[in-house]
N, C-alpha and C. Protein backbone atom coordinates (compact mmCIF):
# COMPACT_ATOMS: atom_id res chain seq x y z
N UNK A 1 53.56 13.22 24.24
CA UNK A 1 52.54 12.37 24.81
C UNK A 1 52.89 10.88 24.71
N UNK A 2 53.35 10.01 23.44
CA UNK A 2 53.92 9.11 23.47
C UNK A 2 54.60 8.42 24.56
N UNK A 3 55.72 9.53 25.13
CA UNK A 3 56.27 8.96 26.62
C UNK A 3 55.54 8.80 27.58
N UNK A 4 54.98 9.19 27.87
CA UNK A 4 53.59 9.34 28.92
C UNK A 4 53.06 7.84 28.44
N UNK A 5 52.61 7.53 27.57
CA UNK A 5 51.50 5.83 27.45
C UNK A 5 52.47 4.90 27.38
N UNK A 6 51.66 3.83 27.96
CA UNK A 6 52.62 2.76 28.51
C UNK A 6 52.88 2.17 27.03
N UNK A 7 53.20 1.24 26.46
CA UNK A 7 53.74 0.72 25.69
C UNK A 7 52.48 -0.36 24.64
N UNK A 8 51.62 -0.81 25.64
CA UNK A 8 50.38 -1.60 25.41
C UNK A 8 49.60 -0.63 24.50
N UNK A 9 49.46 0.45 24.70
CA UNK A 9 47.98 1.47 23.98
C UNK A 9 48.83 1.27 22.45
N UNK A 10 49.97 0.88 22.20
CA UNK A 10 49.83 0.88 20.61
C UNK A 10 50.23 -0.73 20.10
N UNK A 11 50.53 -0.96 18.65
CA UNK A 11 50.89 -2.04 18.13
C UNK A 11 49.55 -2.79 18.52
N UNK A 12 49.85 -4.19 18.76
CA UNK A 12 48.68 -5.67 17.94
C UNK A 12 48.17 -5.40 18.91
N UNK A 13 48.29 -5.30 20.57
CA UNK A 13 48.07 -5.73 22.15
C UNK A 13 47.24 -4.42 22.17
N UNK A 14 46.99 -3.12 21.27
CA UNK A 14 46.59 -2.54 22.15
C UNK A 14 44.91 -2.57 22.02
N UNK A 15 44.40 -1.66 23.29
CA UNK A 15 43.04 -1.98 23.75
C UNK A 15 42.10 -1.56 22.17
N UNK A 16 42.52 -0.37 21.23
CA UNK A 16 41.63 -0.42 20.10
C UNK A 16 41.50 -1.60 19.18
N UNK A 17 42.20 -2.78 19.35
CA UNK A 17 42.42 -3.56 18.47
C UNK A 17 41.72 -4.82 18.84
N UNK A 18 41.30 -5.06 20.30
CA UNK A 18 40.60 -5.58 20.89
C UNK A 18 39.19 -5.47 20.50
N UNK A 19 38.58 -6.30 20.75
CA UNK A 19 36.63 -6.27 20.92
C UNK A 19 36.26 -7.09 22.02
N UNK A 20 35.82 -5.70 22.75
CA UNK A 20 35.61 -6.22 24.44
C UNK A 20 33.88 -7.06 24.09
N UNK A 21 33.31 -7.89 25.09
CA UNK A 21 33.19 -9.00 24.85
C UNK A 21 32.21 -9.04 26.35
N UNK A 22 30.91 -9.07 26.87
CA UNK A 22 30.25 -9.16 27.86
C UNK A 22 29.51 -10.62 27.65
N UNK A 23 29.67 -11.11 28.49
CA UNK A 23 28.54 -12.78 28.82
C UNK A 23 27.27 -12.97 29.22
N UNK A 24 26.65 -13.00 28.58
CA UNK A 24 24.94 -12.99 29.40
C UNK A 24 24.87 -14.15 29.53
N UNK A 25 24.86 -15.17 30.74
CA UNK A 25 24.29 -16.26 31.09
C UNK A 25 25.45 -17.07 30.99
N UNK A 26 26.22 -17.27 32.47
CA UNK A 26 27.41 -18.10 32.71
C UNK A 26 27.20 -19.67 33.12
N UNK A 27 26.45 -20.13 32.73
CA UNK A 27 26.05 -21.67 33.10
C UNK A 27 26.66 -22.29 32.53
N UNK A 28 26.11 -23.56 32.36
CA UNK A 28 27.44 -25.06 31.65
C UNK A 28 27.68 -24.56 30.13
N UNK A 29 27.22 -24.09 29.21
CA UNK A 29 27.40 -23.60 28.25
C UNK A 29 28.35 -22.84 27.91
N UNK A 30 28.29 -21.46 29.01
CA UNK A 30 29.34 -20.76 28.59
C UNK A 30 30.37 -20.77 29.30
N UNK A 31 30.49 -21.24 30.74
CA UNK A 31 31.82 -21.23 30.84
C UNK A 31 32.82 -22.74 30.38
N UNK A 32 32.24 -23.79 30.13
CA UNK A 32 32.69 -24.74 29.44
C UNK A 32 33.03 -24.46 28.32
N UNK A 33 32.80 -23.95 27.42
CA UNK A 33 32.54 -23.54 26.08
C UNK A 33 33.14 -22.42 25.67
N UNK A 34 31.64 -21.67 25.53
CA UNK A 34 32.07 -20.19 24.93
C UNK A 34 32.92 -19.41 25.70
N UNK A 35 32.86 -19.38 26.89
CA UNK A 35 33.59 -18.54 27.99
C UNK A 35 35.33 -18.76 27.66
N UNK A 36 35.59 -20.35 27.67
CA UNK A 36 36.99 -20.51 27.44
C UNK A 36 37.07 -20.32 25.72
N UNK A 37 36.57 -20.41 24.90
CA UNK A 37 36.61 -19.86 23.43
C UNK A 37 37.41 -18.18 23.55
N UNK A 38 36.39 -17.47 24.41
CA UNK A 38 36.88 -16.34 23.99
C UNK A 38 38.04 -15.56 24.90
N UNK A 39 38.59 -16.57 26.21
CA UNK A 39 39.70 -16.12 26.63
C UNK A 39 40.64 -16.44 25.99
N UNK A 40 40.57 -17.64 25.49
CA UNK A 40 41.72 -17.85 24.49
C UNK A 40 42.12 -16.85 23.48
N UNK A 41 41.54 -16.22 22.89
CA UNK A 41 41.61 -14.98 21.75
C UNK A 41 41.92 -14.16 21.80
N UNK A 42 43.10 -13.68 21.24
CA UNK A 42 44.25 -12.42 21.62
C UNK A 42 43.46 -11.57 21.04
N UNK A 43 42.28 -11.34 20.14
CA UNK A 43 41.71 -10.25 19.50
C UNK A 43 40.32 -10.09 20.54
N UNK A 44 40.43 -10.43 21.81
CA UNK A 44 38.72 -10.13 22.69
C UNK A 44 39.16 -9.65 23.51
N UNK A 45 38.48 -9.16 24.32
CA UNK A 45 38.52 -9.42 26.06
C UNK A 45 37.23 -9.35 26.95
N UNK A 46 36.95 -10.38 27.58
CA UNK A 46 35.85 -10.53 28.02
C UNK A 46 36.08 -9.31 29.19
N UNK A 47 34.77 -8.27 29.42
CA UNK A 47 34.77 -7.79 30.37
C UNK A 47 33.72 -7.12 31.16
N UNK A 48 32.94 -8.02 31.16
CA UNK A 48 31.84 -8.44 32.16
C UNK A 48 31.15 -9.52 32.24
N UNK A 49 30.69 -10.21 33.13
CA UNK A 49 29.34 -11.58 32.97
C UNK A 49 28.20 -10.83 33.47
N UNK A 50 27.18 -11.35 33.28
CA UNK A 50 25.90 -11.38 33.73
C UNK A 50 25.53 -12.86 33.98
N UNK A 51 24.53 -12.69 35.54
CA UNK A 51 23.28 -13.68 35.43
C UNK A 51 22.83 -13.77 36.73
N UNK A 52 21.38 -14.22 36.65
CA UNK A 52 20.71 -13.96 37.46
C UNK A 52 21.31 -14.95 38.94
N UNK A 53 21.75 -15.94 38.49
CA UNK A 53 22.16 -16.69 39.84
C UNK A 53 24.15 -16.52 40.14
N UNK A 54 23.82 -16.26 41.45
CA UNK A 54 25.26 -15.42 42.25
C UNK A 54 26.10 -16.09 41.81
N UNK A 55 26.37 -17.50 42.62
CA UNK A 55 27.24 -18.34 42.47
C UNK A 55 27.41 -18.59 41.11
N UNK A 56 26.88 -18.64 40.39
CA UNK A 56 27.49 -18.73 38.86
C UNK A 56 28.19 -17.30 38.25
N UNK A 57 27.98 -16.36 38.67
CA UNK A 57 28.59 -14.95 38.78
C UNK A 57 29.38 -14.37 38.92
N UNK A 58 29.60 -15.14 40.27
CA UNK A 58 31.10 -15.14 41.02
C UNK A 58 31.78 -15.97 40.36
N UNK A 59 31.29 -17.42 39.90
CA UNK A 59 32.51 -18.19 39.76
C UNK A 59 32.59 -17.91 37.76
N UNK A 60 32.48 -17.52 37.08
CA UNK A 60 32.74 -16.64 35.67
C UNK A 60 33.55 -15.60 36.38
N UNK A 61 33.50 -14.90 37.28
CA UNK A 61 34.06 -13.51 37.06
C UNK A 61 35.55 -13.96 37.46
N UNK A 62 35.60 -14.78 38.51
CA UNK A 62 36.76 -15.14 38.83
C UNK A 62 37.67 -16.00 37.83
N UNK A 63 37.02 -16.80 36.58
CA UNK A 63 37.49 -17.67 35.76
C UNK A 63 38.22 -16.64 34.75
N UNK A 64 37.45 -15.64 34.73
CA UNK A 64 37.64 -14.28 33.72
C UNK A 64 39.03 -13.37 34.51
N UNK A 65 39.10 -13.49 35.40
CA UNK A 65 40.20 -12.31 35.77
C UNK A 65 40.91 -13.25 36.17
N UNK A 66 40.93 -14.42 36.27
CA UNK A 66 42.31 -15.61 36.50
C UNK A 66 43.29 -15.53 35.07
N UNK A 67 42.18 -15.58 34.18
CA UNK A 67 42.76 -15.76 32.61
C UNK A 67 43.60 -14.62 31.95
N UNK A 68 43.24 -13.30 32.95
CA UNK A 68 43.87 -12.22 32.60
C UNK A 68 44.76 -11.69 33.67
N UNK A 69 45.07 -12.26 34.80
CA UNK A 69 45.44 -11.94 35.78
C UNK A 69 45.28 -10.65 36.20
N UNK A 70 43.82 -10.57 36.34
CA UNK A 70 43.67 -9.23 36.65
C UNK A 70 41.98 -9.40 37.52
N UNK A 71 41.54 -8.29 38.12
CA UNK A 71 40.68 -8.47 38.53
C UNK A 71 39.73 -7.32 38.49
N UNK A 72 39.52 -6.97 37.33
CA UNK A 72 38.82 -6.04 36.52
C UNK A 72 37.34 -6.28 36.00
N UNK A 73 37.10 -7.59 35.64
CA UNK A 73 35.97 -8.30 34.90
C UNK A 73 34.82 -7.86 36.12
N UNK A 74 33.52 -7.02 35.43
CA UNK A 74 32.66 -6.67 35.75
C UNK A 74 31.07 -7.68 36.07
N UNK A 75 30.77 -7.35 37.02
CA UNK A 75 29.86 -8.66 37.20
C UNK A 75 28.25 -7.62 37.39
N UNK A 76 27.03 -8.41 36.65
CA UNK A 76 25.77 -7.87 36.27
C UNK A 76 24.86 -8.73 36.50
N UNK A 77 23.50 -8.05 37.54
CA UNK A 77 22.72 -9.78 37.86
C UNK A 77 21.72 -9.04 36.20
N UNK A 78 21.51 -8.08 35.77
CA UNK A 78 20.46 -7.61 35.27
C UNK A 78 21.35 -7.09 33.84
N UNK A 79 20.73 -7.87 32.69
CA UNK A 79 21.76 -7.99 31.32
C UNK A 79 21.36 -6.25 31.09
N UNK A 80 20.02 -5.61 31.33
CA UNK A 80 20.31 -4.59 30.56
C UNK A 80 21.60 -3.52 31.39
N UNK A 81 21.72 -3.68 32.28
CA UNK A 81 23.38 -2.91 32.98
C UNK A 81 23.86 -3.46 32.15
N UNK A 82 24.31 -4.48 31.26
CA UNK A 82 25.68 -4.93 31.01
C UNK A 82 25.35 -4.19 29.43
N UNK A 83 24.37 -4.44 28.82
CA UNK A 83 23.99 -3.88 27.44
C UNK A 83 24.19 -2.54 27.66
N UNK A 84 23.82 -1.01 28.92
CA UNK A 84 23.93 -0.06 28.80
C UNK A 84 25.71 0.43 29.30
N UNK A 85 26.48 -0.88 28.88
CA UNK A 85 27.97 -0.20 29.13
C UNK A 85 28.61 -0.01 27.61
N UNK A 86 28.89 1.47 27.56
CA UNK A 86 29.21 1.41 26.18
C UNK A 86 30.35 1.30 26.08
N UNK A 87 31.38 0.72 26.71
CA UNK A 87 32.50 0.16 26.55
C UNK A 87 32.58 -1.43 25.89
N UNK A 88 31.44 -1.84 25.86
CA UNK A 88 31.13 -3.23 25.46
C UNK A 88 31.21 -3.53 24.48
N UNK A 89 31.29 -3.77 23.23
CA UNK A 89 31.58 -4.16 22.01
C UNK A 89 30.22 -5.02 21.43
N UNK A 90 30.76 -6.14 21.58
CA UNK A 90 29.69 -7.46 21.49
C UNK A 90 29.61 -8.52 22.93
N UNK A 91 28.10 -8.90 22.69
CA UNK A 91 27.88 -10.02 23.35
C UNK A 91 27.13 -11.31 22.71
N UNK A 92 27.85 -12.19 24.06
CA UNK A 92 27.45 -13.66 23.77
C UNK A 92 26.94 -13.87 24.80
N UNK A 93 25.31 -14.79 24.49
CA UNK A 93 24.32 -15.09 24.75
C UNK A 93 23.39 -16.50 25.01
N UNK A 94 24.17 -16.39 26.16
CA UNK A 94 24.32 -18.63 26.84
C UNK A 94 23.38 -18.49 27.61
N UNK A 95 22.05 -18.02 27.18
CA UNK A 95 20.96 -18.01 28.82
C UNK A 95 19.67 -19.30 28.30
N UNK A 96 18.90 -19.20 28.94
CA UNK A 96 17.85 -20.14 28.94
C UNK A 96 17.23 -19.69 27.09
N UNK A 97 16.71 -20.66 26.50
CA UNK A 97 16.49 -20.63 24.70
C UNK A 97 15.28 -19.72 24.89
N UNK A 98 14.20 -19.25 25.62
CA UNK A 98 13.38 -17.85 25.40
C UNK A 98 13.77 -16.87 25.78
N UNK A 99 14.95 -16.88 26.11
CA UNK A 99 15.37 -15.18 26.30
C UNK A 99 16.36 -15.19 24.70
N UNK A 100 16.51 -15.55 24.22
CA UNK A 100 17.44 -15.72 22.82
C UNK A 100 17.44 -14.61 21.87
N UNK A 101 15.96 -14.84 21.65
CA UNK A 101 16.00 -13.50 20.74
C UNK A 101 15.42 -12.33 21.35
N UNK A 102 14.57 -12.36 22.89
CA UNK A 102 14.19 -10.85 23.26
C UNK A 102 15.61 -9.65 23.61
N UNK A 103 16.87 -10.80 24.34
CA UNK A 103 17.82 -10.27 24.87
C UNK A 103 19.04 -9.84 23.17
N UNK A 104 18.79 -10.56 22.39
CA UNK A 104 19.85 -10.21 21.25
C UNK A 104 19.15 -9.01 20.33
N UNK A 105 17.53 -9.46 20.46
CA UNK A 105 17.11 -7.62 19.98
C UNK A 105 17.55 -6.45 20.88
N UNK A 106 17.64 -6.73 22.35
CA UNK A 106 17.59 -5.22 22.66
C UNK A 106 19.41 -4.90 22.85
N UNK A 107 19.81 -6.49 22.82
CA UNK A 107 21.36 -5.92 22.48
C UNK A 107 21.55 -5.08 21.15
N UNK A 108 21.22 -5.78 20.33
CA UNK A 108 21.39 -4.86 18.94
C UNK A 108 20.91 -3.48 18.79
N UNK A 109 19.84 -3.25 19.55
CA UNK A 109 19.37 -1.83 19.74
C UNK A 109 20.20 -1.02 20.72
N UNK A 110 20.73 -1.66 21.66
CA UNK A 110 22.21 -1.06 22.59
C UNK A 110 23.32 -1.08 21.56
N UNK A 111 23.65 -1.26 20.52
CA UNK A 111 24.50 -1.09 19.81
C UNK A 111 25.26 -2.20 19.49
N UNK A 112 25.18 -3.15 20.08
CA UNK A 112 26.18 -4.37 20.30
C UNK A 112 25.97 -5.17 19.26
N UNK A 113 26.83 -6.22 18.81
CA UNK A 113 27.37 -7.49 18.05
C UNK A 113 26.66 -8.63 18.93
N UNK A 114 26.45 -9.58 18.18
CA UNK A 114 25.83 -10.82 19.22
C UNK A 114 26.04 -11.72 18.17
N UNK A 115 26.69 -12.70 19.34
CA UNK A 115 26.34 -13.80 19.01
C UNK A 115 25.82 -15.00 19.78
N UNK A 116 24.64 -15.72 19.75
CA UNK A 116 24.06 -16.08 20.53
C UNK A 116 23.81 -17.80 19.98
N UNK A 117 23.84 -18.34 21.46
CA UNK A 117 23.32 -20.06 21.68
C UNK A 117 22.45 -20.75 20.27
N UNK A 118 22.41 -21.31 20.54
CA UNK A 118 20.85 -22.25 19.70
C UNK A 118 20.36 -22.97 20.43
N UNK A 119 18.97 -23.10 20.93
CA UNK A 119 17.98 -22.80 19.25
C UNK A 119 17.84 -21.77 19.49
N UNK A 120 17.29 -20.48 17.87
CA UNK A 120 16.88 -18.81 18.03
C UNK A 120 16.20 -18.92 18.32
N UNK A 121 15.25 -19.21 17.24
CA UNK A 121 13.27 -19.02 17.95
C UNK A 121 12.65 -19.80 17.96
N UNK A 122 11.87 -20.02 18.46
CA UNK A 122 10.53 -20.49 18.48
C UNK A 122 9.24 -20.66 17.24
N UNK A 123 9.32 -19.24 16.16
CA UNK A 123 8.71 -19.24 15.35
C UNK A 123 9.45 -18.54 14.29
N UNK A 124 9.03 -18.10 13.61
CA UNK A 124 9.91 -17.71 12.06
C UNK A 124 9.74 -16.26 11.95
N UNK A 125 8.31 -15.88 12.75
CA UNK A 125 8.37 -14.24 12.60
C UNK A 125 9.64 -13.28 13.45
N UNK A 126 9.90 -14.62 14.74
CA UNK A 126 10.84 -13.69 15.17
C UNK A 126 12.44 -14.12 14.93
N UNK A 127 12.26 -15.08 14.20
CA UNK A 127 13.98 -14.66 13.06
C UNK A 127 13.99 -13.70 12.66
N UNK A 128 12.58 -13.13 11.70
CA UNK A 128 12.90 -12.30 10.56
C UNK A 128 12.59 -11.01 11.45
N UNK A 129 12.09 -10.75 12.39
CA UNK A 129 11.86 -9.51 13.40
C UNK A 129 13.45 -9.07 13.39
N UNK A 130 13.98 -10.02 14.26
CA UNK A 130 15.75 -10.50 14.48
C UNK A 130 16.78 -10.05 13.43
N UNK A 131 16.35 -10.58 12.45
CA UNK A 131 17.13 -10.47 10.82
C UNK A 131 17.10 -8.95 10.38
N UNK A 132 15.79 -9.16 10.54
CA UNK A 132 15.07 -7.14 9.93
C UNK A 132 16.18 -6.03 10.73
N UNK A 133 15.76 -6.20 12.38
CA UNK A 133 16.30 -5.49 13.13
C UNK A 133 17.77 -5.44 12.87
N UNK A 134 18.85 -6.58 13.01
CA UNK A 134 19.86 -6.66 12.54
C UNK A 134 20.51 -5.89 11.77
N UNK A 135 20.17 -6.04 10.47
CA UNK A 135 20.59 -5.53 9.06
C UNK A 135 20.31 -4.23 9.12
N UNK A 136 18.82 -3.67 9.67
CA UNK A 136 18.74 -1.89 9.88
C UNK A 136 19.40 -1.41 10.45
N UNK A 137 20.25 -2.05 12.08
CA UNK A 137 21.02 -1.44 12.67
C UNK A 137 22.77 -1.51 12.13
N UNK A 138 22.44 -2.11 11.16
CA UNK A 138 24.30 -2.32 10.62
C UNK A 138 24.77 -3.35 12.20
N UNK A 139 24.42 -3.89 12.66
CA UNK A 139 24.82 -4.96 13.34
C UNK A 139 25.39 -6.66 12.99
N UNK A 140 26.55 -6.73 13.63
CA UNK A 140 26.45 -8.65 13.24
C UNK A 140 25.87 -9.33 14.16
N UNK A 141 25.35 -10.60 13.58
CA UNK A 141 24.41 -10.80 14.76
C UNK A 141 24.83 -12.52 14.01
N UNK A 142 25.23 -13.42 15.46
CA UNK A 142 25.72 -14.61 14.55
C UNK A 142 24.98 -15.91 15.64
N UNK A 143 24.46 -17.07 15.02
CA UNK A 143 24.01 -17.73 15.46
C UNK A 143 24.80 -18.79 16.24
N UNK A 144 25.16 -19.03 17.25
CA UNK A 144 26.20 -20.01 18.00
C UNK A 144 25.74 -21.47 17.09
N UNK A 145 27.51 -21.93 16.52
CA UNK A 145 27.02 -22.87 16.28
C UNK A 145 28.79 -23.57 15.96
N UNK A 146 29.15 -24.60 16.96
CA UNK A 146 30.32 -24.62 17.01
C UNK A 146 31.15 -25.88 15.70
N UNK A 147 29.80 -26.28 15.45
CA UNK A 147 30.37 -27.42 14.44
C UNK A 147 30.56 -26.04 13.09
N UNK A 148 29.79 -25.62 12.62
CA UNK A 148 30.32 -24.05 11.61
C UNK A 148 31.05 -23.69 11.79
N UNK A 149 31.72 -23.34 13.31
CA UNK A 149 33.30 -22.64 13.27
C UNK A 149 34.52 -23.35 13.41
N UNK A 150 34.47 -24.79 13.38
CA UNK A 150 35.43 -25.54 13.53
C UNK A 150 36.54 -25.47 12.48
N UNK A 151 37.85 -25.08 12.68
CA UNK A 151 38.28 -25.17 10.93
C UNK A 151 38.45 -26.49 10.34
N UNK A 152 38.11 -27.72 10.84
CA UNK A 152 37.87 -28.74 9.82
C UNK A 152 36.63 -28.90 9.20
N UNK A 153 35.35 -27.83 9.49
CA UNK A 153 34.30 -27.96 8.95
C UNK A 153 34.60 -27.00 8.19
């Protein structure tokens, strides 16, 4: 069987070693930003966007399969399609600040990793709704916050 798979399915490159990587909400945020964050990263692969407006849809999906020279990257106007692909790993979560925490609960209940924009909430019950849910599902769930991941911070 070995001869048969191309060369990619094993060692650092291959696809288990990866954590595929879906976009909810491609606006100035994420494709300025987070979007080019995570093409850069030999350990992701982004492979789908979501959002409700086209032209921002189109132009992520195309930024996404330029970076990979490929034209594979899956496009979603409606996040729960992109949450019910279980090829998905984790998502990141660049949409308007009240969808923040309804869309990263029901990711976490789709199984997924999130890490999402700031600000979370609005009030404190639904951090700890957020937090609660989190930790029961064995999920990571990480708050976007780029001055924290800088390695001079």
């Amino acid at each position: 069987m070995p001869l048969l798979a191309p060369a990619s399915f094993f060692g650092q490159s291959s696809p288990s070693n990866r954590i595929t990587v879906g976009m909810i909400g491609v606006g100035r945020q994420a494709v300025f930003a987070n979007l080019k964050q995570f093409l850069g990263m030999p350990d992701v692969q982004v492979v789908a966007v979501c959002d409700v407006d086209r032209w921002r849809l189109e132009q992520a999906k195309t930024q996404v399969d330029t970076a990979y020279s490929s034209r594979g990257c899956r496009m979603h106007a409606d996040y729960r399609e992109l949450l019910a692909d279980k090829s998905i790993d984790a998502v990141m979560i660049s949409t308007p600040d009240h969808w923040h925490v309804p869309m990263s609960m029901d990711a976490i209940r789709a199984g997924k990793d999130v890490s999402c924009e700031k600000p979370l909430t609005r009030f404190i019950t639904e951090g700890r709704a957020l937090s609660d849910l989190a930790a029961s599902r064995k999920r990571v769930f990480r708050n976007d916050s780029e001055f924290r991941s800088l390695d001079y911070f």
